[in-house]
Protein backbone atom coordinates (compact mmCIF):
# COMPACT_ATOMS: atom_id res chain seq x y z
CA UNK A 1 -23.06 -8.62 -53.54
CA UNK A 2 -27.00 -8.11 -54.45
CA UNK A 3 -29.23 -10.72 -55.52
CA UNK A 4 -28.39 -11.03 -59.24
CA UNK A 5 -25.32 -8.97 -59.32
CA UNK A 6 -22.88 -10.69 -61.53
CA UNK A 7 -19.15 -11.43 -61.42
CA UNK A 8 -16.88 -8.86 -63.63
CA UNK A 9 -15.07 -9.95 -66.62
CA UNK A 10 -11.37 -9.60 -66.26
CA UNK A 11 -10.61 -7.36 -69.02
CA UNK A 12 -12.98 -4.53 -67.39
CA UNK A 13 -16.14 -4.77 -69.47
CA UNK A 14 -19.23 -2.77 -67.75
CA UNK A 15 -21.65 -5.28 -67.45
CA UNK A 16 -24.34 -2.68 -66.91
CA UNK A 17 -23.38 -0.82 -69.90
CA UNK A 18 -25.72 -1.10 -72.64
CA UNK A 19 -27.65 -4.17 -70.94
CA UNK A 20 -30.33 -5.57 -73.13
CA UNK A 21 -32.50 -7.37 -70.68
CA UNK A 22 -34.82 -9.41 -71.37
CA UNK A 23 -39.05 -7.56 -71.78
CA UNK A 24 -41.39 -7.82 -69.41
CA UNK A 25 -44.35 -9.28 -69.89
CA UNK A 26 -47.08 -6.97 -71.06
CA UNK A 27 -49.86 -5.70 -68.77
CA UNK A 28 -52.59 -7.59 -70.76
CA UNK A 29 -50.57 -11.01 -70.09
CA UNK A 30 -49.85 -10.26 -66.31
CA UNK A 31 -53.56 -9.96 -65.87
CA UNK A 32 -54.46 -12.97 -67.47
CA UNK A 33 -55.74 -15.81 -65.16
CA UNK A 34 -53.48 -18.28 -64.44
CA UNK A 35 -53.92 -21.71 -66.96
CA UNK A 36 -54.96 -24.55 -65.28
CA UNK A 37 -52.42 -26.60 -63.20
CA UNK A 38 -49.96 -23.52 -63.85
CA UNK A 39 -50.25 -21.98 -60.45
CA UNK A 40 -48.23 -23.83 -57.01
CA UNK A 41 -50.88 -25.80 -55.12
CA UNK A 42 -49.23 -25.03 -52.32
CA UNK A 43 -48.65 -21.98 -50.92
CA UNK A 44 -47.85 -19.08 -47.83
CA UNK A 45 -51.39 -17.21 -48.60
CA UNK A 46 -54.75 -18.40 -50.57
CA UNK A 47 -56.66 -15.04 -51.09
CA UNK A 48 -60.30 -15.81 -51.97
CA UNK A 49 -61.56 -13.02 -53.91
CA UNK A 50 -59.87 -11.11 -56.60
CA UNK A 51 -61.40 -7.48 -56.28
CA UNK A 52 -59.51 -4.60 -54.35
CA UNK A 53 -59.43 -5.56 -50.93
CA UNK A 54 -58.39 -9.14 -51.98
CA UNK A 55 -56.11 -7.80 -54.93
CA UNK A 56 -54.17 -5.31 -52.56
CA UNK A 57 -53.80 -7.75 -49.54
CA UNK A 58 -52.01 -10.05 -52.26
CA UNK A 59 -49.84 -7.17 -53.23
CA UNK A 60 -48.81 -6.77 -50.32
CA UNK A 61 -48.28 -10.35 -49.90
CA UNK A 62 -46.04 -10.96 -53.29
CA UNK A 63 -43.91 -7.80 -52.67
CA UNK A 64 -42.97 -9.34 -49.32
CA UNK A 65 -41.70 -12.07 -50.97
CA UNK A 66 -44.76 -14.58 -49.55
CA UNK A 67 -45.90 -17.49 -52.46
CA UNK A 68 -49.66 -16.33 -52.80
CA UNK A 69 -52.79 -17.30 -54.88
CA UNK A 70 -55.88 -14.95 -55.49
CA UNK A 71 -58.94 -16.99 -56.65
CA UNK A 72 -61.22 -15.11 -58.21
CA UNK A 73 -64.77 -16.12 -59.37
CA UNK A 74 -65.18 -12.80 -61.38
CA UNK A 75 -68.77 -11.33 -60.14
CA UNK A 76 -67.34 -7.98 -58.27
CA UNK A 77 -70.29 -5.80 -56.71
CA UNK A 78 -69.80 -3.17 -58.70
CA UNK A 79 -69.84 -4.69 -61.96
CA UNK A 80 -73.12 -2.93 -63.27
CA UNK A 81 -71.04 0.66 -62.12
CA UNK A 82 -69.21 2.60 -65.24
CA UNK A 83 -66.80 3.94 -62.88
CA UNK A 84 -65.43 3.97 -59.37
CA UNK A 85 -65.11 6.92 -57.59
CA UNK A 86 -63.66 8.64 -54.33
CA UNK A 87 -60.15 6.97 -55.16
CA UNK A 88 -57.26 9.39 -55.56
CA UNK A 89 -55.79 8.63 -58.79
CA UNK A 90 -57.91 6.52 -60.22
CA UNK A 91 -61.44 8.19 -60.13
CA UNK A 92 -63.93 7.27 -63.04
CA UNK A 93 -62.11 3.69 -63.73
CA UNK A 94 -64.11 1.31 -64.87
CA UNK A 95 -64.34 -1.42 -62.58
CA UNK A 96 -63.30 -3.86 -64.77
CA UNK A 97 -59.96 -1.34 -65.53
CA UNK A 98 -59.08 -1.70 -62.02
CA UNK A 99 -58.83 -5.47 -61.29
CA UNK A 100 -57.26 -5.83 -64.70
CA UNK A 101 -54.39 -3.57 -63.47
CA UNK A 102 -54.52 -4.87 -59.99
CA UNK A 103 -54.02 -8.47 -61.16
CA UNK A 104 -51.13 -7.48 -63.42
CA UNK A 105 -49.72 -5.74 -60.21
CA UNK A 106 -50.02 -9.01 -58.48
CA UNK A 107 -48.54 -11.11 -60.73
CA UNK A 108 -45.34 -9.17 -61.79
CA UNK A 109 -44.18 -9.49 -58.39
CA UNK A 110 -44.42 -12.92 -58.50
CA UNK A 111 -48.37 -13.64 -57.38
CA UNK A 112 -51.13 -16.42 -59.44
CA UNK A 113 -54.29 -15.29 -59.87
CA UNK A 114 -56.57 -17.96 -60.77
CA UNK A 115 -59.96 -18.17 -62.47
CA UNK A 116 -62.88 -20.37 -60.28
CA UNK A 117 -65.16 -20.24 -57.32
CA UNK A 118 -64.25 -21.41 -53.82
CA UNK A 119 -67.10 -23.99 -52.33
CA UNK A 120 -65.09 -24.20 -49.23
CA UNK A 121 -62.11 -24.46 -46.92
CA UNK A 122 -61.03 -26.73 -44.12
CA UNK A 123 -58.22 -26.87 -41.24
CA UNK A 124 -55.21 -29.38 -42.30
CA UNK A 125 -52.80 -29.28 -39.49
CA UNK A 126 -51.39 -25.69 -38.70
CA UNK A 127 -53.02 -24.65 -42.43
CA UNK A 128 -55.66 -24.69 -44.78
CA UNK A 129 -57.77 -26.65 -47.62
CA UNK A 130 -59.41 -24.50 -50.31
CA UNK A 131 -61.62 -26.08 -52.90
CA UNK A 132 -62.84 -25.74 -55.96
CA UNK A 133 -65.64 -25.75 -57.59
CA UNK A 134 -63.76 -27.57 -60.32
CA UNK A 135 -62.35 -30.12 -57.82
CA UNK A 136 -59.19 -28.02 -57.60
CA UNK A 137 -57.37 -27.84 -54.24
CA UNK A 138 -54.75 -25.60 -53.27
CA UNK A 139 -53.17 -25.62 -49.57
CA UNK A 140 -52.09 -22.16 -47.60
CA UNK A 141 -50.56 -21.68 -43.99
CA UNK A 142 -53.10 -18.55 -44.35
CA UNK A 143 -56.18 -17.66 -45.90
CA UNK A 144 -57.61 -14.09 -46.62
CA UNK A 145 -61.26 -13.67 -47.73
CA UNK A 146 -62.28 -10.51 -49.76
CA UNK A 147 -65.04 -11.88 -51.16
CA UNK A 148 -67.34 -8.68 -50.54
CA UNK A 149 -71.15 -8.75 -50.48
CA UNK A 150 -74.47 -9.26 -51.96
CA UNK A 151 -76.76 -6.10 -52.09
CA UNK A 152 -80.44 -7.20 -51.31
CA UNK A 153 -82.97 -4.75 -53.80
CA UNK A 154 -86.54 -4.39 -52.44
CA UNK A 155 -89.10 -5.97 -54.74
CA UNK A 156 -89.95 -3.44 -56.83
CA UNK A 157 -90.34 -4.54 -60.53
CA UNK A 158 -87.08 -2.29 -62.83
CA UNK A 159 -84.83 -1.86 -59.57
CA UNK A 160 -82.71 -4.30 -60.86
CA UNK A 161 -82.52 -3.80 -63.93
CA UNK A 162 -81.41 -0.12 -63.53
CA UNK A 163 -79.28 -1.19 -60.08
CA UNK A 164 -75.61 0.61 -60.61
CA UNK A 165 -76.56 3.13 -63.32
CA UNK A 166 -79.56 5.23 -62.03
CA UNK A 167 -80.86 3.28 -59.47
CA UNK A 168 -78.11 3.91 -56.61
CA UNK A 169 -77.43 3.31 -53.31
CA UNK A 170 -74.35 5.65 -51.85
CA UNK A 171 -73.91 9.53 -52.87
CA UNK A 172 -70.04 9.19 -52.29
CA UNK A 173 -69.95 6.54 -55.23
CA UNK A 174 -73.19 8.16 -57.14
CA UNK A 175 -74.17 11.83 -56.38
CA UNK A 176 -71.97 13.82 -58.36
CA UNK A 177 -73.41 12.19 -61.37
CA UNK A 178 -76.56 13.07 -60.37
CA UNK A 179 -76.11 16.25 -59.65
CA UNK A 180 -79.05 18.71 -59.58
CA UNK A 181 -81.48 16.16 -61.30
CA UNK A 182 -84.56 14.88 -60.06
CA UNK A 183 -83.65 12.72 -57.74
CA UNK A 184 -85.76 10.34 -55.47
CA UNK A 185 -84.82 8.41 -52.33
CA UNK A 186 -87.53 5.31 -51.90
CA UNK A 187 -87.61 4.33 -48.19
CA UNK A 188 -86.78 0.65 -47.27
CA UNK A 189 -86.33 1.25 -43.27
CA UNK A 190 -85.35 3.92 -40.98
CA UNK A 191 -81.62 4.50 -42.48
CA UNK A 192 -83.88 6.45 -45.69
CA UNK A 193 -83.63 9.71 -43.31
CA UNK A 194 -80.39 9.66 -43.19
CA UNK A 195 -79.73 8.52 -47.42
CA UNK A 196 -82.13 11.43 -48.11
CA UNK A 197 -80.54 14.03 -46.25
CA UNK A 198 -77.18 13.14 -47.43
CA UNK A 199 -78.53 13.02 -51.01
CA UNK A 200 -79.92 16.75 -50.49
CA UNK A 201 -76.14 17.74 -50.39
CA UNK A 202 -76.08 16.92 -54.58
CA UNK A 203 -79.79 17.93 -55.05
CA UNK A 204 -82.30 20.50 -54.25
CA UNK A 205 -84.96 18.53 -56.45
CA UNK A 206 -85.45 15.67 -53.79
CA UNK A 207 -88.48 13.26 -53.24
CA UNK A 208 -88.31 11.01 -50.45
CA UNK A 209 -91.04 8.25 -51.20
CA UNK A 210 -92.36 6.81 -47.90
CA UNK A 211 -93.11 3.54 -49.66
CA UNK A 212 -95.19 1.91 -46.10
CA UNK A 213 -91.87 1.32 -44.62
CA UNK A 214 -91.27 4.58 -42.74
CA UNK A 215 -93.06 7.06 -40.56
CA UNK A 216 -91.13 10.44 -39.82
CA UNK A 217 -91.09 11.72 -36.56
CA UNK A 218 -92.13 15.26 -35.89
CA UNK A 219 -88.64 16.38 -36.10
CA UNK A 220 -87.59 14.74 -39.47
CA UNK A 221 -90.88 16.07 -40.49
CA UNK A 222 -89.67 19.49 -39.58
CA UNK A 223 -86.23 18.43 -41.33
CA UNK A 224 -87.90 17.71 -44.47
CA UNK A 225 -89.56 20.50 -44.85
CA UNK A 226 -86.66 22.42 -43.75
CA UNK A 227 -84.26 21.28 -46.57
CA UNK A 228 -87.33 21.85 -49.39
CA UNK A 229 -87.34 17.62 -49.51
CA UNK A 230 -90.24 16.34 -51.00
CA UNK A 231 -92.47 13.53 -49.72
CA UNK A 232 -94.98 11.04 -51.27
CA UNK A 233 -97.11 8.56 -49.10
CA UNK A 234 -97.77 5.38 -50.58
CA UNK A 235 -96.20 2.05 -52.13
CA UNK A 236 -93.82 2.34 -55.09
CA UNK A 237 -95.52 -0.08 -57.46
CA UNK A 238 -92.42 0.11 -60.39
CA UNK A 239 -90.14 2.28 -62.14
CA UNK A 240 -90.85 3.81 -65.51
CA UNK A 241 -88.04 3.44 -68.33
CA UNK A 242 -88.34 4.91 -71.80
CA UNK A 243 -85.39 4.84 -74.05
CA UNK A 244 -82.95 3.27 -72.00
CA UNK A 245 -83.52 6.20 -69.36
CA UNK A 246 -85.31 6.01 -66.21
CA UNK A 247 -88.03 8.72 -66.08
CA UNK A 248 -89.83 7.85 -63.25
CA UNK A 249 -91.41 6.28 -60.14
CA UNK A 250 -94.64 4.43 -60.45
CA UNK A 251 -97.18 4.39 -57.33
CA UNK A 252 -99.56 1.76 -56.22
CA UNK A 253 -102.15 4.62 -56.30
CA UNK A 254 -101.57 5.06 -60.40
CA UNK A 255 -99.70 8.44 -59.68
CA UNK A 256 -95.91 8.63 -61.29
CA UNK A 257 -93.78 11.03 -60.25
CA UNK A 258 -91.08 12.12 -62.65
CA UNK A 259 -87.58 10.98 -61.38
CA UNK A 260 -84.19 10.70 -63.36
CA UNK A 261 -82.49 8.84 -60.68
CA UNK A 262 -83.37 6.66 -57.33
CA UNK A 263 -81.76 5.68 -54.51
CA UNK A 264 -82.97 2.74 -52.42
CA UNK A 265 -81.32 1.10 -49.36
CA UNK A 266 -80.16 -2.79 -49.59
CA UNK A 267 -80.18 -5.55 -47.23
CA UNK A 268 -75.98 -6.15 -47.17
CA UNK A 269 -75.29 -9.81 -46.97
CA UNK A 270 -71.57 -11.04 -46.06
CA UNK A 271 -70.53 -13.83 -49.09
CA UNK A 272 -69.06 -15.98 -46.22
CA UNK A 273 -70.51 -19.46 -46.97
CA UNK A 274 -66.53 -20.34 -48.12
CA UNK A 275 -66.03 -19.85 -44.44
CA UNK A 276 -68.82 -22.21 -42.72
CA UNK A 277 -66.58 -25.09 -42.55
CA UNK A 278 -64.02 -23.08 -40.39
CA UNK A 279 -67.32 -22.06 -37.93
CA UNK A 280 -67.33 -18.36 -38.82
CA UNK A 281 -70.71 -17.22 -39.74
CA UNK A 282 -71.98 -13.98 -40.77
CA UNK A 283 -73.69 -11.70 -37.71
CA UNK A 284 -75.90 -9.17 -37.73
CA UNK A 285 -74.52 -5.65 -38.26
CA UNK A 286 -75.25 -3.07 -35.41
CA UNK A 287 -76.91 -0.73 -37.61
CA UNK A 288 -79.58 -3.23 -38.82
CA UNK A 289 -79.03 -3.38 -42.33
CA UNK A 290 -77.33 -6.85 -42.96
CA UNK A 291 -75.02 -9.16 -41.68
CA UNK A 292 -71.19 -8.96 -41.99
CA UNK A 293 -67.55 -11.43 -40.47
CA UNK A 294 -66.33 -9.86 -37.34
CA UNK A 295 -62.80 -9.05 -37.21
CA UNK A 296 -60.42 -6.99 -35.68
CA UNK A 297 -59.49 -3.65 -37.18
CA UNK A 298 -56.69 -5.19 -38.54
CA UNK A 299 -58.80 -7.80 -40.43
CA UNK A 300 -57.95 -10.95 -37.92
CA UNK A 301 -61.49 -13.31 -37.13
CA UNK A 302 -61.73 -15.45 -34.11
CA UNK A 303 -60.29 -18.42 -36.32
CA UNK A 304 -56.39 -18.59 -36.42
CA UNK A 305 -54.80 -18.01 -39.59
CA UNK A 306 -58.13 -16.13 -41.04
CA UNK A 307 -58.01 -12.95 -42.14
CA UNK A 308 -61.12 -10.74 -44.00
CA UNK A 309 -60.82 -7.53 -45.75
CA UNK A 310 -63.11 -5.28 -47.69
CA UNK A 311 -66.86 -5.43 -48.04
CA UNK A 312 -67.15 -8.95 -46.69
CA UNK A 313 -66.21 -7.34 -42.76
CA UNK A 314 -67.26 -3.87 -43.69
CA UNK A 315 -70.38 -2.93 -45.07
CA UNK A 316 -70.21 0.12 -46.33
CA UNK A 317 -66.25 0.63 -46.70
CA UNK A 318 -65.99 2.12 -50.75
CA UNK A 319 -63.55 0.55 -53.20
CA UNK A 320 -60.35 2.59 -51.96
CA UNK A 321 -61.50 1.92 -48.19
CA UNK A 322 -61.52 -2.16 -49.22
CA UNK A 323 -57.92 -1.97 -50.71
CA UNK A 324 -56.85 0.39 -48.03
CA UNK A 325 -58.12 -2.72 -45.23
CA UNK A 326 -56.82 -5.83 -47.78
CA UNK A 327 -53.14 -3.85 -47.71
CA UNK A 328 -53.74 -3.79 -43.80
CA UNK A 329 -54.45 -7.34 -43.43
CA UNK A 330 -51.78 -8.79 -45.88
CA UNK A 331 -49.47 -6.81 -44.01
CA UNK A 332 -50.86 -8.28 -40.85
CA UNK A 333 -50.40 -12.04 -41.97
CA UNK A 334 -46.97 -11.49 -43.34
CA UNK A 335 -46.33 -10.54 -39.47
CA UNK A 336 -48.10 -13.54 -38.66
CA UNK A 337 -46.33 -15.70 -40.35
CA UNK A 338 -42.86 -14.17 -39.80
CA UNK A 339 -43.55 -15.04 -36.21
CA UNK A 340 -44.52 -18.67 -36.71
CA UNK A 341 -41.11 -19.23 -39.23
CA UNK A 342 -38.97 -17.36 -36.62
CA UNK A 343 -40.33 -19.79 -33.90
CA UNK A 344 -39.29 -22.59 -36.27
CA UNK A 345 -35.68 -21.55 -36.89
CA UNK A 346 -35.41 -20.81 -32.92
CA UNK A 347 -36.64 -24.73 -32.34
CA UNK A 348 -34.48 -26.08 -35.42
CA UNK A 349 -31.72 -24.48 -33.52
CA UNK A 350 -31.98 -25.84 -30.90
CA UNK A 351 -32.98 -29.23 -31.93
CA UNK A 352 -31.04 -29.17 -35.08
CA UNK A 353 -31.96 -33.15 -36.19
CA UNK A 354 -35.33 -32.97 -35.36
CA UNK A 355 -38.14 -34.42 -37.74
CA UNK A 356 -39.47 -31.10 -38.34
CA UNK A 357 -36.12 -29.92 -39.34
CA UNK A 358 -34.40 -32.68 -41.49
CA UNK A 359 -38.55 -32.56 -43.42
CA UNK A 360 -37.33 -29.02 -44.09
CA UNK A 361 -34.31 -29.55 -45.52
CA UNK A 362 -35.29 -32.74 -47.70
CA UNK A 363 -37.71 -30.13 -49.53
CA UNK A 364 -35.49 -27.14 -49.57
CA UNK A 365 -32.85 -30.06 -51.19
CA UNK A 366 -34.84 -32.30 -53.39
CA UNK A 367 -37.82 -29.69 -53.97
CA UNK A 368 -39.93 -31.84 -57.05
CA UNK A 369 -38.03 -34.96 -56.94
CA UNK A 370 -39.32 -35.59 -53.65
CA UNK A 371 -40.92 -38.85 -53.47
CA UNK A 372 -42.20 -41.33 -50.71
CA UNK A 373 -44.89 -41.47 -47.75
């Protein structure tokens, strides 16, 4: 008999037949934050951070049955974007779109999403202390961290006003909406060769602004010139706005050269301070532009029980690549902890009265009305 099959009536009725169940909650409601003191404080996974890598681990999580908890603190990275990009089936969402559906995903499985910002965790026994800024606590035999990344702008007075709608940073996320505009690329270290030649793929009107932080060799000189890319010596002094549009680049010299769109390189900075407690700090990324948490492919960090996913391990993994590695890594901790509960019911078995055991059963029996030391 399934889960929630019922017994038959004796005179033959078809129980099936012209069921009226009860609605499910609307979309809106599922991706609702949890009210205060609504979600289980305790709990198989806490997933800190509620964008895709952290939403699609705790998918994962809730459709294999596991009790989980996504706190969110609601500033995603791509907040300033009006659409996300490069994911099959949902290109052009707005940001905002996708965790909305994501969380209602979540929670009609059975998954909490709560509302707040995590100021830290801590080991308690084989498990895990997460807390609040709000003073809230909530324990988990796991933790995943998706809490992504802080994008570093150069000082240059408008970058960050315009950062995520024509100032830009990535031509897989950006360059199709640039397309054949005037587009320039302002150097912040030696990865603007590489930005600028990828950008060339979306535009052949190209200025690479040298900005005193790079010097060409002879053959990205000859590549330059090669691929029609214009360059401009010199420090970019602002950006130049009128009517809500960007119109161009400002130089130190007085010059301004007319641009619709810029890209710039950031300094990439892991949000790991949630994880200090634990010992696992941020290191520097091989290719010299930020830090990032180690991990496995799979998403496992040298502590135990710690998993990352998305932009908080990998720098430069887009929106689709994040919830592709938080579906990895909830799929890794469910293994995890399958492991750990079958090595439980092998030593209940064989020590069928043990502490361990009869604690089991007093909270599979009494649940709530448990009481005592």
């Amino acid at each position: 008999m399934t889960q929630n099959a019922q017994h038959a009536p004796t005179d033959g009725t078809d129980l099936t037949r012209n069921a009226n169940p009860a609605p499910r909650n609307t979309p809106e409601a599922l991706a609702a934050p949890d009210a205060p003191g609504r979600a289980p404080t305790e709990v198989d996974v806490v997933v800190i951070g509620g964008g895709a890598a952290g939403l699609s681990g705790a998918l994962v999580l809730a459709r294999a049955r596991r009790s989980v908890v996504v706190v969110d603190a609601g500033a995603p990275r791509n907040a300033p974007a009006a659409g996300v990009h490069g994911f099959l089936t949902r290109d052009g969402m707005p940001p905002a779109e996708l965790v909305t559906t994501g969380r209602a995903e979540v929670r009609s499985y059975g998954g909490h999403v709560v509302d707040g910002e995590v100021v830290g965790a801590r080991r308690r026994g084989d498990g895990f202390v997460v807390t609040l800024a709000d003073g809230r606590t909530f324990g988990a035999r796991r933790l995943l961290v998706a809490t992504g990344l802080i994008d570093g702008l150069p000082d240059i007075p408008g970058l960050g006003e315009r950062w995520g709608r024509d100032v830009i940073h990535c031509p897989y996320c950006h360059g199709w909406e640039v397309r054949d505009q005037p587009v320039g690329v302002i150097a912040t270290g030696p990865m603007a060769m590489h930005q600028v030649l990828l950008f060339r793929q979306w535009t052949a009107d190209l200025t690479l602004f040298l900005n005193g932080t790079l010097e060409p060799t002879d053959d990205e000189w000859e590549q330059l010139a090669a691929r029609g890319i214009a360059v401009v010596d010199g420090p970019v002094a602002a950006l130049e706005v009128a009517d809500d549009q960007l119109t161009g680049v400002h130089l130190a010299s007085g010059a301004t050269i007319p641009i619709r769109a810029v890209a710039v390189g950031t300094t990439l900075r892991a949000r790991a301070n949630v994880l200090a407690e634990l010992g696992l700090t941020p290191a520097p990324h091989p290719m010299g532009v930020g830090d990032h948490v180690t991990a496995t492919p799979q998403g496992a960090t040298d502590v135990p029980g710690v998993w990352v996913a998305g932009n908080v391990t990998n720098l430069g993994g887009q929106v689709v690549v994040a919830a592709a590695e938080g579906l990895m890594a909830g799929a890794m901790i469910n293994a995890d902890l399958v492991t750990e509960d079958t090595r439980r019911a092998v030593e209940d078995r064989r020590e069928p009265f043990s502490a361990s055991a009869e604690a089991r059963v007093s909270d599979l029996v009494l649940a709530d009305r448990r009481h005592g030391a």
